[in-house]
Protein backbone atom coordinates (compact mmCIF):
# COMPACT_ATOMS: atom_id res chain seq x y z
CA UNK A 1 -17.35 61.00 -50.77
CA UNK A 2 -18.63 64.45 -51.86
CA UNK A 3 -20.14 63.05 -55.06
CA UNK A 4 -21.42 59.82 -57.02
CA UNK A 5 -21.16 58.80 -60.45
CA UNK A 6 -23.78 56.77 -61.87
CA UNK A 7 -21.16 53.56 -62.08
CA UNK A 8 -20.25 54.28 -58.32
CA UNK A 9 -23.60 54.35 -57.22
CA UNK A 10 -24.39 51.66 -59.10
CA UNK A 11 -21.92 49.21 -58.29
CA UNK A 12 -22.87 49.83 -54.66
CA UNK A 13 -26.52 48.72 -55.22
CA UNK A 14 -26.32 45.05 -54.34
CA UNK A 15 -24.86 45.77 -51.06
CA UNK A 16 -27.53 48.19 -50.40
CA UNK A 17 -30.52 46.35 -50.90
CA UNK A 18 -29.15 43.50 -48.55
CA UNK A 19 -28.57 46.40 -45.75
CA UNK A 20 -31.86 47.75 -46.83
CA UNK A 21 -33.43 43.99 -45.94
CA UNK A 22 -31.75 44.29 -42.75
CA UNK A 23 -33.20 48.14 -42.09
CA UNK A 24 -36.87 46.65 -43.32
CA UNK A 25 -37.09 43.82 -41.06
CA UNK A 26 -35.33 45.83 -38.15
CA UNK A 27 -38.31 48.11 -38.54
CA UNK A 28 -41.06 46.25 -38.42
CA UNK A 29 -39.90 44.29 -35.53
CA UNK A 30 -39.52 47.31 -33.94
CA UNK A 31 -42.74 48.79 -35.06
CA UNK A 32 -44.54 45.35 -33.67
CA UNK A 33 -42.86 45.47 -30.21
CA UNK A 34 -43.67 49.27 -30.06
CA UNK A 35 -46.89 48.38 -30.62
CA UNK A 36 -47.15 45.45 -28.24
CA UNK A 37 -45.50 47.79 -25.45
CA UNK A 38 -48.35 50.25 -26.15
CA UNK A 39 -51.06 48.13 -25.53
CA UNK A 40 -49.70 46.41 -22.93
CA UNK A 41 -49.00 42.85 -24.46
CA UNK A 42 -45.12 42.98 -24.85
CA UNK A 43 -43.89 39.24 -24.51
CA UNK A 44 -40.64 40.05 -26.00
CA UNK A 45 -38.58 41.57 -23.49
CA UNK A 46 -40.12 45.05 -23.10
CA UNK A 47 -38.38 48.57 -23.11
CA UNK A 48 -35.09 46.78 -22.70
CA UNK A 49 -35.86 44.68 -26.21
CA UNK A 50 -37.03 48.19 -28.08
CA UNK A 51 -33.77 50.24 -26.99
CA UNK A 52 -31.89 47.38 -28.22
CA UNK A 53 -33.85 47.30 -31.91
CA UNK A 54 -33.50 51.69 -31.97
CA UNK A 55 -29.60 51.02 -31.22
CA UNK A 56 -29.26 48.10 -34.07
CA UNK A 57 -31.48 49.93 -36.05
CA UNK A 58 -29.08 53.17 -35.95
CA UNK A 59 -26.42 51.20 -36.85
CA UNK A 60 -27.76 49.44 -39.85
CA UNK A 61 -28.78 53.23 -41.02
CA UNK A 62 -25.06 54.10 -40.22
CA UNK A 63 -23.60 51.94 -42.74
CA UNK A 64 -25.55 54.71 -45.52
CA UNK A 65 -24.27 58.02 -44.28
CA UNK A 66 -20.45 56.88 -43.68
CA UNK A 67 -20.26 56.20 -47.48
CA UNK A 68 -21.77 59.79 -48.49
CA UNK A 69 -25.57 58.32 -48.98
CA UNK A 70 -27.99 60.46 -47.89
CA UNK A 71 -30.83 59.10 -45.74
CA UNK A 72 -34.12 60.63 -46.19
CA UNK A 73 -36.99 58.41 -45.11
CA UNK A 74 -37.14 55.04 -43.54
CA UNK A 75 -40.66 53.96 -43.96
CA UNK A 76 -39.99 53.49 -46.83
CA UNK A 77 -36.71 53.79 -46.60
CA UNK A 78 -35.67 56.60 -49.16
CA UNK A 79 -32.09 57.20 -49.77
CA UNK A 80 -30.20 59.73 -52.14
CA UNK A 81 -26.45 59.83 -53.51
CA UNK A 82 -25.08 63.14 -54.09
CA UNK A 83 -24.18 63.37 -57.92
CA UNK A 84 -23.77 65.88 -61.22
CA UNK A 85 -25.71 65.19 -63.81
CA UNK A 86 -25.22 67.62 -67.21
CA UNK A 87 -23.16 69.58 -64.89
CA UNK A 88 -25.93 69.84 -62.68
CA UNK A 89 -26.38 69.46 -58.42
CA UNK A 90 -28.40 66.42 -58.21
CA UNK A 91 -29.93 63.34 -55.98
CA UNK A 92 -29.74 59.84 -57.64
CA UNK A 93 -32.36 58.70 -55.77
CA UNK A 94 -33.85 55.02 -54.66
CA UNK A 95 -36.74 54.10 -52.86
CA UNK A 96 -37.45 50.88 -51.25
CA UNK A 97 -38.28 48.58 -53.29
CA UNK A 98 -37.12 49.51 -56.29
CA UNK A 99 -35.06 47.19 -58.07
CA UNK A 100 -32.12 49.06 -59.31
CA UNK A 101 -30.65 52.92 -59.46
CA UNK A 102 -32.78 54.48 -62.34
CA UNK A 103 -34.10 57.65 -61.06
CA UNK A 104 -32.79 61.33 -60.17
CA UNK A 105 -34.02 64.72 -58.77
CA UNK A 106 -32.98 68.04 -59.03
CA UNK A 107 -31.29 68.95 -55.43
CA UNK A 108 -33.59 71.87 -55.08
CA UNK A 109 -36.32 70.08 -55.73
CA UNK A 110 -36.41 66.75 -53.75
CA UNK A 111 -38.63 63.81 -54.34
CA UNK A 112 -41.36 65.61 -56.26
CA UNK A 113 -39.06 66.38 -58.88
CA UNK A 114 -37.95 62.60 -59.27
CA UNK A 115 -37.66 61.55 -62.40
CA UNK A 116 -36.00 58.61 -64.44
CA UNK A 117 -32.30 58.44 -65.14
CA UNK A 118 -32.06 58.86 -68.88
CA UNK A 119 -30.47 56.15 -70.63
């Protein structure tokens, strides 16, 4: 998809925030067996275990960009959906956490231009 209205977006936003979940929790497992690898206390399968989290991990993240969302971060996990707004290039963008689609930025400007979706 090239572009997103606000309703398509939208109506994929439950779906989203249960891959997000998945994305979260893949992360911090990997971030805690990364960690336990480092200093040398890895009970949970080693190297072996972390390539396996990376490749699940990738996946999950897959799931964005094959339906046109644009990943930008994943800690926190930042994605954007391609969109016009007043005839204008722009990113509706969410962040982790939040609880629904309700803010924007111009596509020149990124995430310090974010600002809420007026109503």
């Amino acid at each position: 998809m090239d572009e997103f209205t606000l309703d398509e977006a939208r109506a994929l936003m439950p779906e989203l925030r249960e891959r997000a979940a998945i994305i979260v929790r893949l992360r911090a497992d990997l971030a805690e067996l990364s960690h336990a690898l480092r200093v040398g206390r890895s009970g949970g399968g080693g190297v072996a275990e972390a390539k396996a989290l990376e490749a699940h991990l990738e996946e999950a993240l897959s799931w964005f960009g094959a339906r046109g969302i644009e990943v930008k971060g994943i800690a926190p996990l930042l994605l954007d959906f391609p969109a016009r707004l007043d005839g204008e290039s722009v990113r509706l963008c969410w962040l982790e956490g939040d609880v629904q689609l309700a803010w924007y930025h111009r596509t020149d400007l990124g995430f310090p231009g974010r600002r809420p979706l007026p109503n």
